[in-house]
N, C-alpha and C. Protein backbone atom coordinates (compact mmCIF):
# COMPACT_ATOMS: atom_id res chain seq x y z
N UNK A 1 0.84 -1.18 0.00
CA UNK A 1 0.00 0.00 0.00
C UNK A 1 0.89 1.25 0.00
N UNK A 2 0.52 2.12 -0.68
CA UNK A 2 1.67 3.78 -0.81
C UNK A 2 0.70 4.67 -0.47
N UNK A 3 1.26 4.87 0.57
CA UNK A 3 1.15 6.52 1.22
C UNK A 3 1.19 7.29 0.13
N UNK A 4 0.11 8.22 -0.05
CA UNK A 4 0.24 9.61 -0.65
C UNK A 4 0.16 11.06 -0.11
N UNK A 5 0.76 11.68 0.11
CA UNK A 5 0.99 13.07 0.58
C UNK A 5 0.52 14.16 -0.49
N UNK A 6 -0.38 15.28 0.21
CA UNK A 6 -0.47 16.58 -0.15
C UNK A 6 0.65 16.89 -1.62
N UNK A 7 0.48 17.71 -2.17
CA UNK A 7 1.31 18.23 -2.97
C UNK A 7 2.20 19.11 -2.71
N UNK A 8 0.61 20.36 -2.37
CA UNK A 8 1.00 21.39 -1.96
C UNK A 8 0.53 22.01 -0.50
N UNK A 9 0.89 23.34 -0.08
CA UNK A 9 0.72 23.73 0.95
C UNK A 9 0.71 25.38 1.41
N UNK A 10 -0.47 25.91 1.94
CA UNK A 10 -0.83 26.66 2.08
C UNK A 10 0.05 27.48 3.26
N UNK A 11 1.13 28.44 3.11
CA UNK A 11 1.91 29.10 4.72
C UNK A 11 2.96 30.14 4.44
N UNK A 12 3.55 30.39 5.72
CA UNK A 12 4.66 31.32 5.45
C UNK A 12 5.81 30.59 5.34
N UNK A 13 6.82 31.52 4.15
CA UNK A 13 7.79 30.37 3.96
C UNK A 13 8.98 31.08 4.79
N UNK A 14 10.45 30.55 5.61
CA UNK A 14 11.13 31.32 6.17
C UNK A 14 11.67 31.71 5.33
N UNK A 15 12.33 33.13 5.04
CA UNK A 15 13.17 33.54 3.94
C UNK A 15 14.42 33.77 4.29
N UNK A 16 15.41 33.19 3.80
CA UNK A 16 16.46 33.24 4.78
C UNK A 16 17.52 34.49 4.18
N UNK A 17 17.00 34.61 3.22
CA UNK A 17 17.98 35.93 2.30
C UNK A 17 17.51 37.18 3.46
N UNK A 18 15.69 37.18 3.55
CA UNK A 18 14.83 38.30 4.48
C UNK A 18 15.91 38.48 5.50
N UNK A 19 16.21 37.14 6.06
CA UNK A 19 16.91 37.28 7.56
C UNK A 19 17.91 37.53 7.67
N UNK A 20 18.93 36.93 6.67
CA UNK A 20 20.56 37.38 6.46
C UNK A 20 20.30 39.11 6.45
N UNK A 21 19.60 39.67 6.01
CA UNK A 21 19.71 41.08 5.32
C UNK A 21 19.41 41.46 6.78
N UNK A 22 18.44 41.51 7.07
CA UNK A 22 17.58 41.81 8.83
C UNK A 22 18.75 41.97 9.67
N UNK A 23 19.78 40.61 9.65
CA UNK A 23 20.61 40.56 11.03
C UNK A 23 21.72 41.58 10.50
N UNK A 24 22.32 41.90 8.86
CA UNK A 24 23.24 42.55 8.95
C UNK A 24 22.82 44.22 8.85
N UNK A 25 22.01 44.19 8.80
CA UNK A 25 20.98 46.15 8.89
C UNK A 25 20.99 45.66 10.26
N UNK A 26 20.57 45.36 11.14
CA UNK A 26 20.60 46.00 12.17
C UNK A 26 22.04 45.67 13.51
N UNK A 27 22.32 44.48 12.95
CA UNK A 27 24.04 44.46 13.65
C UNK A 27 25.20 44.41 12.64
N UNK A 28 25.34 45.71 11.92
CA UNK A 28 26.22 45.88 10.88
C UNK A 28 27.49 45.50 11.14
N UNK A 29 27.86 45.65 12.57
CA UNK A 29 29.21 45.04 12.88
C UNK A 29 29.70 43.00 13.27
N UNK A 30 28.78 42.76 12.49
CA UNK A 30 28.20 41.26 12.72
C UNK A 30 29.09 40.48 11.36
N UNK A 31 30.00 39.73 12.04
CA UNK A 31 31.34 39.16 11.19
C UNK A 31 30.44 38.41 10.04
N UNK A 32 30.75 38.46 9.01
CA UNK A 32 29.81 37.70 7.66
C UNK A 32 29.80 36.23 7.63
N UNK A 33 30.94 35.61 8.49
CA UNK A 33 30.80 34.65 8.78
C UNK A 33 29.88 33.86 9.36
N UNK A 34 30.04 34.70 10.46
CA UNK A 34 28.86 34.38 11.28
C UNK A 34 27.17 34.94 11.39
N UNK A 35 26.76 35.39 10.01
CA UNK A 35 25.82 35.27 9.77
C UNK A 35 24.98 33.75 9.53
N UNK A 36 25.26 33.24 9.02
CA UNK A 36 24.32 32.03 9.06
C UNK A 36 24.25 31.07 10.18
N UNK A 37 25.23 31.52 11.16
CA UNK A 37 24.98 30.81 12.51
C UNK A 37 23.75 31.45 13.30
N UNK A 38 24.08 32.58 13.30
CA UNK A 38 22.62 33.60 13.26
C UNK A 38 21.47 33.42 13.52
N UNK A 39 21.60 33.17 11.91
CA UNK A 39 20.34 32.92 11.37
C UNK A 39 19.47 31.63 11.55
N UNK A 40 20.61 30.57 11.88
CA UNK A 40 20.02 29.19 12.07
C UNK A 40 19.84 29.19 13.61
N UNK A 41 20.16 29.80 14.44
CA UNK A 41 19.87 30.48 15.65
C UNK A 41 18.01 30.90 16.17
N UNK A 42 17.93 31.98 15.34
CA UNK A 42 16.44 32.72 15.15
C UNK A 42 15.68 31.80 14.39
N UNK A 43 16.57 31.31 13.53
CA UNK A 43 14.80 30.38 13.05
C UNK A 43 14.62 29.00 14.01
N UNK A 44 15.95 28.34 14.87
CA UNK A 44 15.72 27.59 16.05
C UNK A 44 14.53 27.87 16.75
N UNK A 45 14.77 29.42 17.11
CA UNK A 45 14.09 30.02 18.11
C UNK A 45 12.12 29.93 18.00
N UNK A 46 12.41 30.38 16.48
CA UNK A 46 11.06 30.66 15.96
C UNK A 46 10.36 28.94 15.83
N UNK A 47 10.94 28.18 15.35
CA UNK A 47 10.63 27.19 15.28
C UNK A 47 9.61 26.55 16.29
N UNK A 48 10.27 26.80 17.41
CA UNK A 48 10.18 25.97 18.72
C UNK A 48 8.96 26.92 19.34
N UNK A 49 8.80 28.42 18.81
CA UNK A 49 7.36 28.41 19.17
C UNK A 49 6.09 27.69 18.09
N UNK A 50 6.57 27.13 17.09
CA UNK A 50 5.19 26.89 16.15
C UNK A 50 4.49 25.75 16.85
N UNK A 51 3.47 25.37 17.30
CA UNK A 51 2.68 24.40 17.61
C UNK A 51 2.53 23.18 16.17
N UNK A 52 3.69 22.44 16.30
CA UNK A 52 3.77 21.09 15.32
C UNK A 52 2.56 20.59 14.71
N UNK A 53 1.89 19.91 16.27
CA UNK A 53 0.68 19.91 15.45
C UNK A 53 -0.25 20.35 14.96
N UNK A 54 -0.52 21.69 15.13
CA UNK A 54 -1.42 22.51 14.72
C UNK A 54 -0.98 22.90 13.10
N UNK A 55 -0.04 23.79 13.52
CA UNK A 55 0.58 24.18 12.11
C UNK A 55 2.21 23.11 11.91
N UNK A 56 1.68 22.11 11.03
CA UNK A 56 2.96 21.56 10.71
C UNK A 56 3.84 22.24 9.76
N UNK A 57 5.18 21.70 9.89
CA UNK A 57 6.00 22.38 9.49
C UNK A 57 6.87 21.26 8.43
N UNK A 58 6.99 21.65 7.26
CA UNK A 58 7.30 20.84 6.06
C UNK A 58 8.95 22.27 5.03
N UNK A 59 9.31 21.20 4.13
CA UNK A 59 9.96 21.96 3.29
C UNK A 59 9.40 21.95 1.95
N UNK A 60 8.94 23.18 1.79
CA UNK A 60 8.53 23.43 0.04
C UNK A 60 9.39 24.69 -0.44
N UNK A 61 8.80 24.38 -1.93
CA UNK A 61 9.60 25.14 -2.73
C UNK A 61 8.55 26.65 -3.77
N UNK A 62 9.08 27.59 -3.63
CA UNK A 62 8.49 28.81 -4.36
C UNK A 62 9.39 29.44 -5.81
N UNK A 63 9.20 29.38 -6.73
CA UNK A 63 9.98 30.09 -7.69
C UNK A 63 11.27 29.31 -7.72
N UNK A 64 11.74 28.21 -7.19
CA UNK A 64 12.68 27.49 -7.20
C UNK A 64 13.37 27.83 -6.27
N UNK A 65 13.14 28.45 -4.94
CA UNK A 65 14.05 28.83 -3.60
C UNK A 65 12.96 27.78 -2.82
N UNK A 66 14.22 26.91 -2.04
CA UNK A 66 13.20 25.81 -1.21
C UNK A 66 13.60 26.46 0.35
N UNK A 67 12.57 26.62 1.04
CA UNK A 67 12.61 27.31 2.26
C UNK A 67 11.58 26.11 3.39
N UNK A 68 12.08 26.15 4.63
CA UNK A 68 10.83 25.50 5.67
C UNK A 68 9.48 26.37 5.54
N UNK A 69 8.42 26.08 5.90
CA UNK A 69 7.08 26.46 5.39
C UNK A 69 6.34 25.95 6.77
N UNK A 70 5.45 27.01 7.32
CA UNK A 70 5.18 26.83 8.63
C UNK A 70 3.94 26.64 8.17
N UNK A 71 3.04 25.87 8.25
CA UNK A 71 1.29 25.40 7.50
C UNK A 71 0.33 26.70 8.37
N UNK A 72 -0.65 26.41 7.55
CA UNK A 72 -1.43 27.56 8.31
C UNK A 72 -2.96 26.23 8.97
N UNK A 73 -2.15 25.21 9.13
CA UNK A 73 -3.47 24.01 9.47
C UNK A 73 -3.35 22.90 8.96
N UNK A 74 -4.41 21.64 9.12
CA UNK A 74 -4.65 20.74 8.27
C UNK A 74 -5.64 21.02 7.08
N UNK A 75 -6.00 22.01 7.03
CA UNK A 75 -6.83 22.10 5.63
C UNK A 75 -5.89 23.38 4.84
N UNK A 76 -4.85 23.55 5.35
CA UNK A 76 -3.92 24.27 4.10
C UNK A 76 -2.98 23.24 3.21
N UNK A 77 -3.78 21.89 3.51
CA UNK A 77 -2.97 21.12 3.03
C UNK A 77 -3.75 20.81 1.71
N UNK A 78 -2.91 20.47 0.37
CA UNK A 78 -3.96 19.75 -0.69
C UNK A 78 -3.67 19.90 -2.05
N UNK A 79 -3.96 18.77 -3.00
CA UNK A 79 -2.89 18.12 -4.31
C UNK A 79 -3.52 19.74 -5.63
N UNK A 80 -4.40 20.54 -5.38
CA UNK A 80 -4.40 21.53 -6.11
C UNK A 80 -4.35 23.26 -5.11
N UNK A 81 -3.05 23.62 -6.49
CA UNK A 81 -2.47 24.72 -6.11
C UNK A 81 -3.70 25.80 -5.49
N UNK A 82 -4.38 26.22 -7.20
CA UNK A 82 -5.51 27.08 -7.28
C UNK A 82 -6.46 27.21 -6.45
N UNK A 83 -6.97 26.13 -6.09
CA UNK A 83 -8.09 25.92 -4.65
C UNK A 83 -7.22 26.02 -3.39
N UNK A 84 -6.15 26.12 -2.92
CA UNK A 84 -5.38 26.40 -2.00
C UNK A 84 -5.20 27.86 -1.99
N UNK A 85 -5.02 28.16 -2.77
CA UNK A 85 -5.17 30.07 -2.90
C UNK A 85 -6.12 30.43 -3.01
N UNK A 86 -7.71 29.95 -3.39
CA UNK A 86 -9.11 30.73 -3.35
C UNK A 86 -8.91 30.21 -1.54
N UNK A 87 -8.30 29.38 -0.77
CA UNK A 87 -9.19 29.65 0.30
C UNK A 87 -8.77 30.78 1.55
N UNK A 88 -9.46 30.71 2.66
CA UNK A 88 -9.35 32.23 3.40
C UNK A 88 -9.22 31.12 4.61
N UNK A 89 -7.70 30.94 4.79
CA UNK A 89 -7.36 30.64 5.91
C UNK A 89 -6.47 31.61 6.34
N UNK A 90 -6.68 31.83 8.13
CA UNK A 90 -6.40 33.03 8.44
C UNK A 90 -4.55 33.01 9.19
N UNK A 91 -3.52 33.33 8.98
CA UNK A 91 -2.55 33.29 9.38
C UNK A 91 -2.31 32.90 11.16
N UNK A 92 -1.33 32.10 12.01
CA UNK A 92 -1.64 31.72 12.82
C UNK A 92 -0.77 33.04 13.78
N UNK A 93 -1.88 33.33 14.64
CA UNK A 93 -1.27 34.82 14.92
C UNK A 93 -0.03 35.26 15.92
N UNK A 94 0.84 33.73 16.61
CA UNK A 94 1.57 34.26 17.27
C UNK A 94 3.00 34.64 15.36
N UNK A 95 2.66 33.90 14.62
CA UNK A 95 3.69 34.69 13.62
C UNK A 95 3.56 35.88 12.63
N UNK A 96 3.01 36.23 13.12
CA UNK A 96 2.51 37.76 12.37
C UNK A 96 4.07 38.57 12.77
N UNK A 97 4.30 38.29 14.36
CA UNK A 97 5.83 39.35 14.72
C UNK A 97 6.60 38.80 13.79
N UNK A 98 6.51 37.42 13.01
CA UNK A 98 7.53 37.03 12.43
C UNK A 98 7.46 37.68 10.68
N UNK A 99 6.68 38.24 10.61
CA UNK A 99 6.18 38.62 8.74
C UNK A 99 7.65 39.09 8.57
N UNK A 100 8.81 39.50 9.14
CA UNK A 100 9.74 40.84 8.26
C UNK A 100 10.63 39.42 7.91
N UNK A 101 10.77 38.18 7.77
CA UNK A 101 11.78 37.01 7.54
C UNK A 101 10.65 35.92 6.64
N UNK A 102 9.68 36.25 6.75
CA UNK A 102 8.92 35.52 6.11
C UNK A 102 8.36 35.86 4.54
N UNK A 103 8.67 34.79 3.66
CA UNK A 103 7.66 34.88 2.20
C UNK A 103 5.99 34.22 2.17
N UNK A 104 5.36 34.88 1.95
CA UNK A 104 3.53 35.01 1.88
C UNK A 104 2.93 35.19 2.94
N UNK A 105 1.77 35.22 2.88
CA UNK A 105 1.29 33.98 3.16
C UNK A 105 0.96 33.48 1.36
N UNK A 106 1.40 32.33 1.02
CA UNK A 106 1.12 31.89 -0.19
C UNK A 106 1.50 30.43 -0.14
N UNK A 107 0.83 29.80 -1.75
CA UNK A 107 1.17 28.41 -1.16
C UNK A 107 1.97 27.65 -2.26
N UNK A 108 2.89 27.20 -1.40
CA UNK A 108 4.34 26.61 -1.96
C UNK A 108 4.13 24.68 -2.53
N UNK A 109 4.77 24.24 -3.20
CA UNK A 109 4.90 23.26 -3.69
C UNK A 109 5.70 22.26 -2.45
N UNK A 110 5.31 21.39 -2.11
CA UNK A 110 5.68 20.30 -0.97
C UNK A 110 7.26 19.63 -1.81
N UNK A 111 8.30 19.65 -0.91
CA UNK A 111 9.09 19.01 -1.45
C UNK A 111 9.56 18.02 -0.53
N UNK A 112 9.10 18.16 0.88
CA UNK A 112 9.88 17.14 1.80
C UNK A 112 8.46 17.50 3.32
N UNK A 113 8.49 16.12 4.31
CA UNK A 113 7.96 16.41 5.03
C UNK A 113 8.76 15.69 6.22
C-alpha cells in the first residue's frame, strides 16, 4: 500500500535571504561569517514556538528557492495549487511578529515532510 501526501501547501515560507539582510541592517558590525549561525539560531528560536501539530511544518519550494514552510493548518494542506489560494485561511497569529523574515502567506509546492 503507498502513502500519498499533499502536494501542496498553504503558509509562510522562512526567507532566509529576508533574515541574512535583517541581522546585517541591524548588527552591521556582525562578522559575515557568522551570519548564518545567526540565522540558524532565530529560526531555532522561531521554530520551537510553532505548535507542530497545529501548524505543521514541512519543506517546500516557491519560484525554485526551497525554504521551511510553517502550515497555516490541516486544511492548508492539498494536491491543487488554485483551490489552496481561493481559500481564506487566516494566518496563525503568534507569527505575524515574524512577517519581516517571512515569504507570503502563499502556497508553496511540498518538497519534503
Amino acid at each position: 500500500m503507498t502513502t500519498s501526501y499533499p502536494k501542496y501547501v498553504l503558509g509562510y515560507g522562512i526567507d532566509r535571504k529576508k533574515l541574512n539582510q535583517l541581522i546585517l541592517m541591524t548588527r552591521p558590525d556582525t562578522d559575515p561569517s557568522l551570519v548564518d549561525d545567526a540565522a540558524d539560531m532565530i529560526i531555532g528560536r522561531l521554530l520551537d514556538k510553532v505548535d507542530n501539530y497545529e501548524n505543521l511544518i514541512v519543506i517546500g519550494e516557491l519560484n525554485g528557492d526551497s525554504c521551511i514552510v510553517i502550515s497555516f493548518g490541516q486544511e492548508a494542506f492539498g494536491d491543487n495549487c488554485e483551490d489552496l489560494k481561493q481559500k481564506n485561511i487566516r494566518p496563525p497569529e503568534h507569527l505575524r511578529a515574524w512577517q519581516d523574515i517571512m515569504c507570503g502567506p502563499t502556497v508553496f509546492e511540498i518538497t519534503s515532510f
